[in-house]
Protein backbone atom coordinates (compact mmCIF):
# COMPACT_ATOMS: atom_id res chain seq x y z
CA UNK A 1 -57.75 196.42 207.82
CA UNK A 2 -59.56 197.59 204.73
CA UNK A 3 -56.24 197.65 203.10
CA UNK A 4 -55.58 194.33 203.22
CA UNK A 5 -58.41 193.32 202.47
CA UNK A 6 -58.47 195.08 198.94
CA UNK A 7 -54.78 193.81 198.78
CA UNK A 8 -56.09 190.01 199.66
CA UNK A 9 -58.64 190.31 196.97
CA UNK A 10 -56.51 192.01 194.39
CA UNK A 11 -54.24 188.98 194.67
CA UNK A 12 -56.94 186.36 194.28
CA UNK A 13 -58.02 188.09 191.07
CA UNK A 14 -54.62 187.94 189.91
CA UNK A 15 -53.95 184.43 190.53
CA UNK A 16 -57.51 184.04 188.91
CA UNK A 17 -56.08 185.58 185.53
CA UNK A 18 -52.89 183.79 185.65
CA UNK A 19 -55.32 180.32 185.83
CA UNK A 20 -57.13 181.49 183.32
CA UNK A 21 -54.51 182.82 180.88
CA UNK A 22 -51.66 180.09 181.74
CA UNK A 23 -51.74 177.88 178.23
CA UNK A 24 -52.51 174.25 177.99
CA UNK A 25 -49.27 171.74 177.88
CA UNK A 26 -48.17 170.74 174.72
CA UNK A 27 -49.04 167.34 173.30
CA UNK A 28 -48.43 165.12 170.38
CA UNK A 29 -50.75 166.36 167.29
CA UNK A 30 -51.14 166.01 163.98
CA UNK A 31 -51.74 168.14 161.27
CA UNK A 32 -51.98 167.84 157.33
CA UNK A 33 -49.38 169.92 154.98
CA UNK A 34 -51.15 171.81 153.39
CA UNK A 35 -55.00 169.77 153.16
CA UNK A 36 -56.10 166.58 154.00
CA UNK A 37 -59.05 165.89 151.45
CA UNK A 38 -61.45 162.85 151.97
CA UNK A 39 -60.63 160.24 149.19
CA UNK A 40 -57.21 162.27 148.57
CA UNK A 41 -53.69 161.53 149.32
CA UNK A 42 -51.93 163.32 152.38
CA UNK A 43 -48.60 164.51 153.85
CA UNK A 44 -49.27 164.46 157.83
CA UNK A 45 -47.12 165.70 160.07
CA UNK A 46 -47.16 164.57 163.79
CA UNK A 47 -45.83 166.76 166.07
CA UNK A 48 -43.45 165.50 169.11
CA UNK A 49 -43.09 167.85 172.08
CA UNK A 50 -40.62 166.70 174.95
CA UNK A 51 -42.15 167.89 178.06
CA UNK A 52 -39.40 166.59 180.46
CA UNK A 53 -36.79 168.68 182.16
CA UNK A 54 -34.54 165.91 182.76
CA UNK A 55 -35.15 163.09 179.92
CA UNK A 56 -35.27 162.88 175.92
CA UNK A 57 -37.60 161.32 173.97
CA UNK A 58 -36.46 158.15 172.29
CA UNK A 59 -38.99 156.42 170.60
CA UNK A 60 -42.41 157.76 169.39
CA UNK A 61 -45.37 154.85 168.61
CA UNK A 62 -48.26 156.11 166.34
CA UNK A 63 -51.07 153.80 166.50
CA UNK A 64 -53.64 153.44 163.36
CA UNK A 65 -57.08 153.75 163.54
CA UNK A 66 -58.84 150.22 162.40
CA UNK A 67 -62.01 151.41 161.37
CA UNK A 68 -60.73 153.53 158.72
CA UNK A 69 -57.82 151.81 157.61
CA UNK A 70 -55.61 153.23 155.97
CA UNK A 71 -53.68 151.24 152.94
CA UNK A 72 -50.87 153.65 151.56
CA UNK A 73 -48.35 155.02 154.18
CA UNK A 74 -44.80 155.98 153.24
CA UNK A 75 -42.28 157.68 156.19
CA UNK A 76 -39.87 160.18 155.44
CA UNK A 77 -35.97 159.47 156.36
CA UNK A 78 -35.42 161.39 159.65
CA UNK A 79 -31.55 162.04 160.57
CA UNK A 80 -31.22 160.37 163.67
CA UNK A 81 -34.40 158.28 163.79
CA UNK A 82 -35.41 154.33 162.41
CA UNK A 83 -38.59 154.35 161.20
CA UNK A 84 -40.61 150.42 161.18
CA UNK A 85 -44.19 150.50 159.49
CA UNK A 86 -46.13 147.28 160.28
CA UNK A 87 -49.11 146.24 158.78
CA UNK A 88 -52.04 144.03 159.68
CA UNK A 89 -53.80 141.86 157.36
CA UNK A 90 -57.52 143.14 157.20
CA UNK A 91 -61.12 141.24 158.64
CA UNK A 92 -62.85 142.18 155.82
CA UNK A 93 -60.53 143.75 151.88
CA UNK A 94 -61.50 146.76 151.52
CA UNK A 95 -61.27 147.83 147.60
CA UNK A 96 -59.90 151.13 146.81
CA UNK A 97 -59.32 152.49 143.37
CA UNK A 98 -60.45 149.47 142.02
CA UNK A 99 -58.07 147.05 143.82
CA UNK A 100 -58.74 144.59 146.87
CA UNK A 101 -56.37 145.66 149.61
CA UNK A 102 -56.03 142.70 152.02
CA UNK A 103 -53.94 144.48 154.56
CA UNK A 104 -53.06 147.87 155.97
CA UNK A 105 -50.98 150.12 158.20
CA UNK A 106 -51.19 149.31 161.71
CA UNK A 107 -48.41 150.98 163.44
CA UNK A 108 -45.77 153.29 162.57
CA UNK A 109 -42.76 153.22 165.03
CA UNK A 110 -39.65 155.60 165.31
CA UNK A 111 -36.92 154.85 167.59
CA UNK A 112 -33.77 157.93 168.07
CA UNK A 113 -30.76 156.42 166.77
CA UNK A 114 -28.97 159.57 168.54
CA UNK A 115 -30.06 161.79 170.97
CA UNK A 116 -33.58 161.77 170.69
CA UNK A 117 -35.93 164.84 171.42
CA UNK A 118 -33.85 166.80 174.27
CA UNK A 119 -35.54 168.72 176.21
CA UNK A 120 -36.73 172.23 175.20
CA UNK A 121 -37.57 170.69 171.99
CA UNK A 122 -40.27 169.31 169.49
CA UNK A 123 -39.41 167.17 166.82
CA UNK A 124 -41.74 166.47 163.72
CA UNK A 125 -42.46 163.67 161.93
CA UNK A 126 -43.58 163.59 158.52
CA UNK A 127 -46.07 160.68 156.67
CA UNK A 128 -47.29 160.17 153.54
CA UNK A 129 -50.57 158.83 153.83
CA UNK A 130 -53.84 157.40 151.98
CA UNK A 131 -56.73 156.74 150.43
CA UNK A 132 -57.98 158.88 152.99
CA UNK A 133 -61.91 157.65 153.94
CA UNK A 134 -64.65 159.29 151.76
CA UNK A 135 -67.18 158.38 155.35
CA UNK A 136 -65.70 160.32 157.85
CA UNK A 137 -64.74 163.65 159.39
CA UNK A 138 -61.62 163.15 160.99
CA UNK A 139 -59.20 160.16 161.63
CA UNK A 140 -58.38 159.16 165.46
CA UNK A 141 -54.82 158.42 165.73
CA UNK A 142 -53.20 156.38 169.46
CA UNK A 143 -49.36 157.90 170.06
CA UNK A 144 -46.74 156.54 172.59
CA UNK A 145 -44.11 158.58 173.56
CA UNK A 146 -41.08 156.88 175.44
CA UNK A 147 -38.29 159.07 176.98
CA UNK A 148 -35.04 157.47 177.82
CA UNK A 149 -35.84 156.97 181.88
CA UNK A 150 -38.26 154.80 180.80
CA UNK A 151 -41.24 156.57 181.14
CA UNK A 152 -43.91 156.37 178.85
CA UNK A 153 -46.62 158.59 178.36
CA UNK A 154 -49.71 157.39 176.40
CA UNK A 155 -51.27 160.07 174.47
CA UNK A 156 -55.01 157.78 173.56
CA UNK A 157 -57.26 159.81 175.16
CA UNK A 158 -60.42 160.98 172.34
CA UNK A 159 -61.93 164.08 172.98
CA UNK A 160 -65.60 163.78 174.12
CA UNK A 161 -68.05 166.43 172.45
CA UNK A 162 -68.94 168.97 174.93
CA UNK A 163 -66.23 167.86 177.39
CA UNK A 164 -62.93 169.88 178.28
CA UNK A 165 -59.87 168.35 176.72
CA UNK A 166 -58.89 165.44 178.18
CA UNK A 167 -55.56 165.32 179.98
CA UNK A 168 -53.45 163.05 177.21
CA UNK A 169 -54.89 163.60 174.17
CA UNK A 170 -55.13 161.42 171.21
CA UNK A 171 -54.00 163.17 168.17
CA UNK A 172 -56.76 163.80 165.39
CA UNK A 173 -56.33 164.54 161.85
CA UNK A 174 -59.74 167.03 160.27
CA UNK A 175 -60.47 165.72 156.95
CA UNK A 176 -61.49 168.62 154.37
CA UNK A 177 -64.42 167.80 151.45
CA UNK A 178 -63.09 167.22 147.88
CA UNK A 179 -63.28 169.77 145.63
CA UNK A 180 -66.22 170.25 143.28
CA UNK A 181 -64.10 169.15 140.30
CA UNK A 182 -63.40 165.73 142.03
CA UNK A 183 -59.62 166.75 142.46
CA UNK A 184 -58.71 165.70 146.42
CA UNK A 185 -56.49 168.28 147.89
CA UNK A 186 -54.64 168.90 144.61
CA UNK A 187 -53.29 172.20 144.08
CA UNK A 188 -52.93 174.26 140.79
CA UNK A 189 -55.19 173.67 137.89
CA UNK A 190 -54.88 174.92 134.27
CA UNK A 191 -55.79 177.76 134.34
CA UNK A 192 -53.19 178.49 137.38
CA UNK A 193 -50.68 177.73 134.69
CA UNK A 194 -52.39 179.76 131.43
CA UNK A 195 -52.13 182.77 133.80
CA UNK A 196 -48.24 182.19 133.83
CA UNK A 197 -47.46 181.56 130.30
CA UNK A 198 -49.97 184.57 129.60
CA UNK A 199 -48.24 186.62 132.43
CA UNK A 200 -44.72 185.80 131.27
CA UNK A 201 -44.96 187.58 127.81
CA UNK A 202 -46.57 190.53 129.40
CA UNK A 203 -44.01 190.99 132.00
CA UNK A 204 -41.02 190.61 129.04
CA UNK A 205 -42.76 193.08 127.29
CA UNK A 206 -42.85 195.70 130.19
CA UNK A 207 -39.40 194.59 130.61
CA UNK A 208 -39.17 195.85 127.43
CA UNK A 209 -40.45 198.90 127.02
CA UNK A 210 -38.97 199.99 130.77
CA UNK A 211 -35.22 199.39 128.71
CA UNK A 212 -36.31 201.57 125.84
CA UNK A 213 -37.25 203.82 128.00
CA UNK A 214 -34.56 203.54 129.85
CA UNK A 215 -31.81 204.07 126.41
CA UNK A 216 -34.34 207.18 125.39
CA UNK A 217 -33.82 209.32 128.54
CA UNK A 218 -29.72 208.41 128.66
CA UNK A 219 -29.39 209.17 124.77
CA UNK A 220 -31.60 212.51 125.76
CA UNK A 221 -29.31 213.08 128.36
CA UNK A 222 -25.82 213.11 126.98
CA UNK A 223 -27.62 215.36 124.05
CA UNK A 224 -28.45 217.44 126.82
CA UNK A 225 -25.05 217.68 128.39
CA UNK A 226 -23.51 217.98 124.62
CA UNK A 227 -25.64 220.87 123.75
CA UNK A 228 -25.15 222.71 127.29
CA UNK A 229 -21.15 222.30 126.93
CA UNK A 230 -21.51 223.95 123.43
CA UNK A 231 -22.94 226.41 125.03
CA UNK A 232 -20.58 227.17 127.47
CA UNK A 233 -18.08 227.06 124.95
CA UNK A 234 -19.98 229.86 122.70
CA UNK A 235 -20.27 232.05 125.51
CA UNK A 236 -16.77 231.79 126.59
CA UNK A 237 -15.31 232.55 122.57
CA UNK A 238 -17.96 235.51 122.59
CA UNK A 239 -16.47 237.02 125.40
CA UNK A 240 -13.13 236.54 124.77
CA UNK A 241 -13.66 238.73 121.34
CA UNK A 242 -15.41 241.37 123.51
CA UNK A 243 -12.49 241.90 125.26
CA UNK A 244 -9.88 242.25 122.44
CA UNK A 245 -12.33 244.46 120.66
């Protein structure tokens, strides 16, 4: 009796480790390549996960947010994919660099021209985006995934602070502070490239001195080999005359 008893309870921890450790289903996210600095220009990825056994994904629906409109967004070609950006025509311009934008990205849609996302896979895909908003934190994107039986699964759902993650979702994109030097999410600088061209010289002259180097020890050691020969031969001549003496 007191076996099973341990053997009851040893199960129920282990089934309470398994809960615990089993990881969170995948979902449609975003993420920057590389950063995503406020009043910068972006590439985004968003990541496309087919959780079906039985289904592909055929058409994936990325909703923009309106309150921080974006007015630059340029799609990469995608083999086996149509991409359609649509734009809405703004409530209020907006003025960015110094020009009235009327109108801005809405909705970005991309529909398989093949086979889709099968299952098993995740597909990604890639945006060029911007003026990214100086005034906020993060940007609140709305996906729709489709899969070819017709389902759709609506991945909307904003994540409350202090709440658990809700079950679908909506993909957010973390917006990093501009540099101190007013550069947004540029990489390199200057002095990145003074330590090359100084760098470059330095390494040909190591380069250098490695082949001298190099031609000093095989000229010393064919002298070497010359002078030990010689040698042989002397001793071989001196005993040779021993002998006939």
């Amino acid at each position: 009796m007191k076996a099973s008893r341990i053997a009851a309870a040893g199960a129920v921890a282990a089934s309470a480790v398994l809960a615990v450790s089993a990881p969170a289903f995948a979902h449609v996210s975003v993420q920057p390549e590389g950063e995503a600095a406020k009043g910068g220009y972006a590439v985004v990825d968003f990541k496309v996960p087919n959780e079906r056994d039985k289904a592909s994904t055929n058409k994936v629906e990325v909703n923009f947010p309106t309150d921080h409109p974006l007015a630059s967004v340029m799609p990469q070609p995608l083999d086996g994919w149509s991409v359609q950006v649509t734009k809405t025509k703004l409530a209020k311009p907006l003025t960015m660099h110094g020009e009235k934008i009327s109108e801005a990205v809405s909705k970005v849609t991309w529909t398989a021209t093949g086979k889709g996302i099968e299952p098993g896979f995740f597909q990604k895909f890639p945006l060029s985006v911007g003026a990214l908003p100086e005034d906020t934190d993060e940007l609140v994107f709305k996906a729709i995934q489709t899969y070819d039986n017709k389902e759709v699964v609506r991945w909307i759902e904003p994540q409350q602070e202090g709440q658990e993650e809700p079950e679908n979702p909506a993909p957010v994109l973390t917006l990093s502070e501009a540099s101190a030097d007013g550069h947004h999410g540029s990489s390199g600088s200057a002095k990145d490239a003074s330590d090359t061209s100084t760098a470059a010289p330095a390494a040909s002259t190591s380069a250098s001195s490695a082949d001298s180097s190099d031609t000093t020890a095989r000229v010393l050691g064919v002298v070497g080999i010359v002078v030990g020969a010689a040698g042989v031969a002397y001793g071989v001549l001196a005993g040779r005359r021993r002998t006939e003496a």
